[in-house]
C-alpha atoms as a PDB file:
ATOM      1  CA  UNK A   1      55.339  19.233  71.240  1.00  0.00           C
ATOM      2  CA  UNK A   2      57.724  21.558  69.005  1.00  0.00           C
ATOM      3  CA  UNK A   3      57.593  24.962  70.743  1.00  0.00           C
ATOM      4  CA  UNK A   4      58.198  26.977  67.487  1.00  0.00           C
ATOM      5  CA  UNK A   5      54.484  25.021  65.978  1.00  0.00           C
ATOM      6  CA  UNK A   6      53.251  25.854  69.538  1.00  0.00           C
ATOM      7  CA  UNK A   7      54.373  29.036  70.091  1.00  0.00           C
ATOM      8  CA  UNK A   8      51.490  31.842  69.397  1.00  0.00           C
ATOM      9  CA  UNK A   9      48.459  28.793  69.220  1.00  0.00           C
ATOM     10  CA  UNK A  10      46.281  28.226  71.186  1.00  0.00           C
ATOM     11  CA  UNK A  11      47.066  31.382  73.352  1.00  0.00           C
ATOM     12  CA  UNK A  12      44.344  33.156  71.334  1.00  0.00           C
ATOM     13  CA  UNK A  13      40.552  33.351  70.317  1.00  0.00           C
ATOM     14  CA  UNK A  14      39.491  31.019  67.260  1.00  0.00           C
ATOM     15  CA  UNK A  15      40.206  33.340  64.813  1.00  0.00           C
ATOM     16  CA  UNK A  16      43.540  34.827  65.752  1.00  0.00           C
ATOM     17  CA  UNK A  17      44.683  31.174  66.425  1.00  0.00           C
ATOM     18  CA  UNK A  18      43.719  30.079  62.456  1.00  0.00           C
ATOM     19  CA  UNK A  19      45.709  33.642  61.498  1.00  0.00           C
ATOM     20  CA  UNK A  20      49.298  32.184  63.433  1.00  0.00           C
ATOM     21  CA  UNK A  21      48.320  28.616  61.546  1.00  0.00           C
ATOM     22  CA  UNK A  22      47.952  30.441  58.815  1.00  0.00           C
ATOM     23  CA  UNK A  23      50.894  32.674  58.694  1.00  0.00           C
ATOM     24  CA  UNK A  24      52.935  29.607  59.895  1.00  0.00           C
ATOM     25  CA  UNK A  25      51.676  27.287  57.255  1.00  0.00           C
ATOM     26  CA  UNK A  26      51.131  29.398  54.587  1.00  0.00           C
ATOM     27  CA  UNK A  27      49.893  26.286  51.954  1.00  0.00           C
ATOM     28  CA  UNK A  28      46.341  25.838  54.831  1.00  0.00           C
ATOM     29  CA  UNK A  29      45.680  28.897  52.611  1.00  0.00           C
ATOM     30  CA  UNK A  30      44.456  26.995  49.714  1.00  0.00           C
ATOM     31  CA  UNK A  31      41.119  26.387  49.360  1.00  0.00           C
ATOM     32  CA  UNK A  32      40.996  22.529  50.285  1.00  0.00           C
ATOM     33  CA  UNK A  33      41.415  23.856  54.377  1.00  0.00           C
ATOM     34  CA  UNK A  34      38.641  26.620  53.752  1.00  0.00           C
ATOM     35  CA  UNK A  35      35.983  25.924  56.860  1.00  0.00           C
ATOM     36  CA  UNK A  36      38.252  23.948  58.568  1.00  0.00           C
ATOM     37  CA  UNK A  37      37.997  24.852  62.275  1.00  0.00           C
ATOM     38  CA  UNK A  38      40.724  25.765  64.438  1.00  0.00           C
ATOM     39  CA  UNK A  39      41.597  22.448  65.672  1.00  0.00           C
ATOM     40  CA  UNK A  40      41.133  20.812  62.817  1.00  0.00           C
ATOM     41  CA  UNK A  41      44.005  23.137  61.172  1.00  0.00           C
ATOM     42  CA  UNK A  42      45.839  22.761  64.132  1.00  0.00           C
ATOM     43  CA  UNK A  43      45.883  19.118  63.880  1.00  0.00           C
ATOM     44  CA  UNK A  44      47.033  19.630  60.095  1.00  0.00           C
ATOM     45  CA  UNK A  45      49.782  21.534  60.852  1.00  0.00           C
ATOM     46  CA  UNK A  46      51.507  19.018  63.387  1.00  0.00           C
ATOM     47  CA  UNK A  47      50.987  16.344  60.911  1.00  0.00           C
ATOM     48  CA  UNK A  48      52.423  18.494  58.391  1.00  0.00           C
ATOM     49  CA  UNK A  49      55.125  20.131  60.454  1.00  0.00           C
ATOM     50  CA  UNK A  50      55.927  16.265  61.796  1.00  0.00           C
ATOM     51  CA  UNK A  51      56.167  15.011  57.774  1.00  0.00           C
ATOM     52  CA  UNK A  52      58.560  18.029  57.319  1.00  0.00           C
ATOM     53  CA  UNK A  53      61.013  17.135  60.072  1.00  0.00           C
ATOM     54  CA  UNK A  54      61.029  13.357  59.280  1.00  0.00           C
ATOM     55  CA  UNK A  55      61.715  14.117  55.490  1.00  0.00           C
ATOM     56  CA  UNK A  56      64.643  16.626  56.241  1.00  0.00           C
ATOM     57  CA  UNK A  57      66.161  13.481  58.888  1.00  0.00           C
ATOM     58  CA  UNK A  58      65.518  10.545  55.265  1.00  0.00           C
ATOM     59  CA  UNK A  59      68.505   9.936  53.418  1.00  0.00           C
ATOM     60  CA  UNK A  60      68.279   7.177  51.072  1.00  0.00           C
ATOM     61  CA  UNK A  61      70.585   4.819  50.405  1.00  0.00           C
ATOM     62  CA  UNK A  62      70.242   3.803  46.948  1.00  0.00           C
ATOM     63  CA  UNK A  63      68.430   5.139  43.951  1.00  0.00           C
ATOM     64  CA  UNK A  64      64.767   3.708  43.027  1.00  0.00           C
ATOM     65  CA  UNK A  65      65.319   1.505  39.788  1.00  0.00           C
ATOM     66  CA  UNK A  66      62.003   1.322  37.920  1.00  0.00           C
ATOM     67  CA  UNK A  67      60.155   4.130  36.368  1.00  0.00           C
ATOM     68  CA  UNK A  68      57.565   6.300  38.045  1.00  0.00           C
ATOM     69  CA  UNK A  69      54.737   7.984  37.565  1.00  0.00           C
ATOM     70  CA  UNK A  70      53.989  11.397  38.878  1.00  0.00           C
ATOM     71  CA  UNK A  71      50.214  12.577  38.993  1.00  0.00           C
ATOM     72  CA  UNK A  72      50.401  16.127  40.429  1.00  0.00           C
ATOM     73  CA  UNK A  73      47.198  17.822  41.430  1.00  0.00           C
ATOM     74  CA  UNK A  74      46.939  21.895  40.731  1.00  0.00           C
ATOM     75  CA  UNK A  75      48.420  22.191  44.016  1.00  0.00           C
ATOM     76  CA  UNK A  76      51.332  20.161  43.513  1.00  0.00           C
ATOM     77  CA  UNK A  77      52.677  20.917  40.173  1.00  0.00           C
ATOM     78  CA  UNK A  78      56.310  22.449  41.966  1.00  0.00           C
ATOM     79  CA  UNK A  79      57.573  18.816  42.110  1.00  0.00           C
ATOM     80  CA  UNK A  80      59.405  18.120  39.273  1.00  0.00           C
ATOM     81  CA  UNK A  81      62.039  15.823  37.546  1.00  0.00           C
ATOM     82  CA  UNK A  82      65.092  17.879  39.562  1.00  0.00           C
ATOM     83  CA  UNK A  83      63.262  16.766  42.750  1.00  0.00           C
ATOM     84  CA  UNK A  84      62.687  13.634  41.424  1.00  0.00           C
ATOM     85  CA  UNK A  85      65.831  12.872  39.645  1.00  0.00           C
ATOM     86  CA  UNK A  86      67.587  12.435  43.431  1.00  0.00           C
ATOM     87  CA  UNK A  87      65.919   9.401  44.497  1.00  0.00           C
ATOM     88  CA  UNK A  88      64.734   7.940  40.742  1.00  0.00           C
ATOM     89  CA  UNK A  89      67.868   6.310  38.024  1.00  0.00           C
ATOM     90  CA  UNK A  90      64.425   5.774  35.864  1.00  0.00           C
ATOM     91  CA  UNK A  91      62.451   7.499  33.982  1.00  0.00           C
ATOM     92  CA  UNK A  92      59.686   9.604  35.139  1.00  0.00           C
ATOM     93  CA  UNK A  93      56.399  10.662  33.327  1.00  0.00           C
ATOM     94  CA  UNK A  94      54.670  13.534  34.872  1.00  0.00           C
ATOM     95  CA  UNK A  95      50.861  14.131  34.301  1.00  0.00           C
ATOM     96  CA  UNK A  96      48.876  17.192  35.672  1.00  0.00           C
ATOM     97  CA  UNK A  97      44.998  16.514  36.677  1.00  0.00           C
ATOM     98  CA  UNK A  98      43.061  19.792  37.799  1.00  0.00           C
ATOM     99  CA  UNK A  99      42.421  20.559  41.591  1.00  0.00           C
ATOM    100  CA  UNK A 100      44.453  20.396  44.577  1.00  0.00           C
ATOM    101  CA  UNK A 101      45.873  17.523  46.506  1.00  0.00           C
ATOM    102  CA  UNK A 102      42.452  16.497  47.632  1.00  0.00           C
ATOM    103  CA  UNK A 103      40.202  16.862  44.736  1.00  0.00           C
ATOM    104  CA  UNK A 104      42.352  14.004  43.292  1.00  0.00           C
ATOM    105  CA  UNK A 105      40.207  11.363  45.246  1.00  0.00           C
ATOM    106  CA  UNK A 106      36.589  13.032  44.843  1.00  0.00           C
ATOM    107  CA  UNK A 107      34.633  13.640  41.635  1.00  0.00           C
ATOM    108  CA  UNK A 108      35.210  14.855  38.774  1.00  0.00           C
ATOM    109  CA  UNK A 109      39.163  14.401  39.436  1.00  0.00           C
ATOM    110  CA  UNK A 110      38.939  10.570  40.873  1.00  0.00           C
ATOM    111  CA  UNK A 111      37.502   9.782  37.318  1.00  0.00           C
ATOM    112  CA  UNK A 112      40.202  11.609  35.702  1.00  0.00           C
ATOM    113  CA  UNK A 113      42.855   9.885  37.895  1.00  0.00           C
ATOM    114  CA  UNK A 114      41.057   6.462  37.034  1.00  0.00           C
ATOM    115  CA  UNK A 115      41.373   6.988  33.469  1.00  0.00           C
ATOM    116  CA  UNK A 116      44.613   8.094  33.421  1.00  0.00           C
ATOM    117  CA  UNK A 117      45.723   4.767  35.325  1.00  0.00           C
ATOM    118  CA  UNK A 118      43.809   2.517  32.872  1.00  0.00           C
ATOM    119  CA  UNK A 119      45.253   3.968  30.204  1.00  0.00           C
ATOM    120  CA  UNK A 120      49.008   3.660  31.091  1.00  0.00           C
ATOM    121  CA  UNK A 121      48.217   0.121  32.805  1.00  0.00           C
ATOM    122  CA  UNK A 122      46.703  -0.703  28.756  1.00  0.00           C
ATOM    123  CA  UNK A 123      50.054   1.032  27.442  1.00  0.00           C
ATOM    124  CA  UNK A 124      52.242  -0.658  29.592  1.00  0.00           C
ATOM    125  CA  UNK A 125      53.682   2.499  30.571  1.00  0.00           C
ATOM    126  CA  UNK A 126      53.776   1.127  34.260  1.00  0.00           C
END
């Protein structure tokens, strides 16, 4: 286990555990994680500090050749076509759908996401 994630959890109560989670991952603040209990946000955070340390150690090799399609949740609306534009020679469309990152797979924003797939699959924009 990474000693800096480590470091401060589990070495206190419940609630002063979620506060280091908390102040160590500040984005558990959004209301997706509300309720989640203290090992359930610890559990987040390893995944999420584990994703972190295996993107910073990816280096591509080549650029991705065929277009893409970005469907960015409330939450997620920082990624953009400078982030993009690294790994993508093609063109990339960008649509916004209302919520956070998991709202996009529950009602009312899996309908949205559904319709906005059907219509670029009918356009051909994909």
């Amino acid at each position: 286990p990474d000693q800096a994630l480590e470091s401060g959890i589990g070495q206190a109560p419940a609630g002063g555990e979620i506060q280091v989670l908390l102040e160590r991952f500040p984005v558990l603040r959004q209301p997706a994680y509300a309720g989640l209990s203290a090992e359930e946000l610890r559990g987040l955070a390893g995944r999420m500090h584990a994703f972190a340390a295996a993107r910073s150690r990816y280096t591509p090799h080549t650029k991705l050749g065929t277009p893409v399609v970005c469907v960015c949740a409330g939450d997620g609306r920082f990624i953009r076509h400078r982030l993009w534009s690294r790994h993508v020679k093609g063109h990339v469309q960008f649509f916004d759908i209302e919520g956070d990152h998991f709202s996009l797979l529950r009602p009312p924003g899996v309908e949205e996401l559904a319709a906005l797939l059907e219509r670029l699959q009918k356009n051909q924009n994909i």
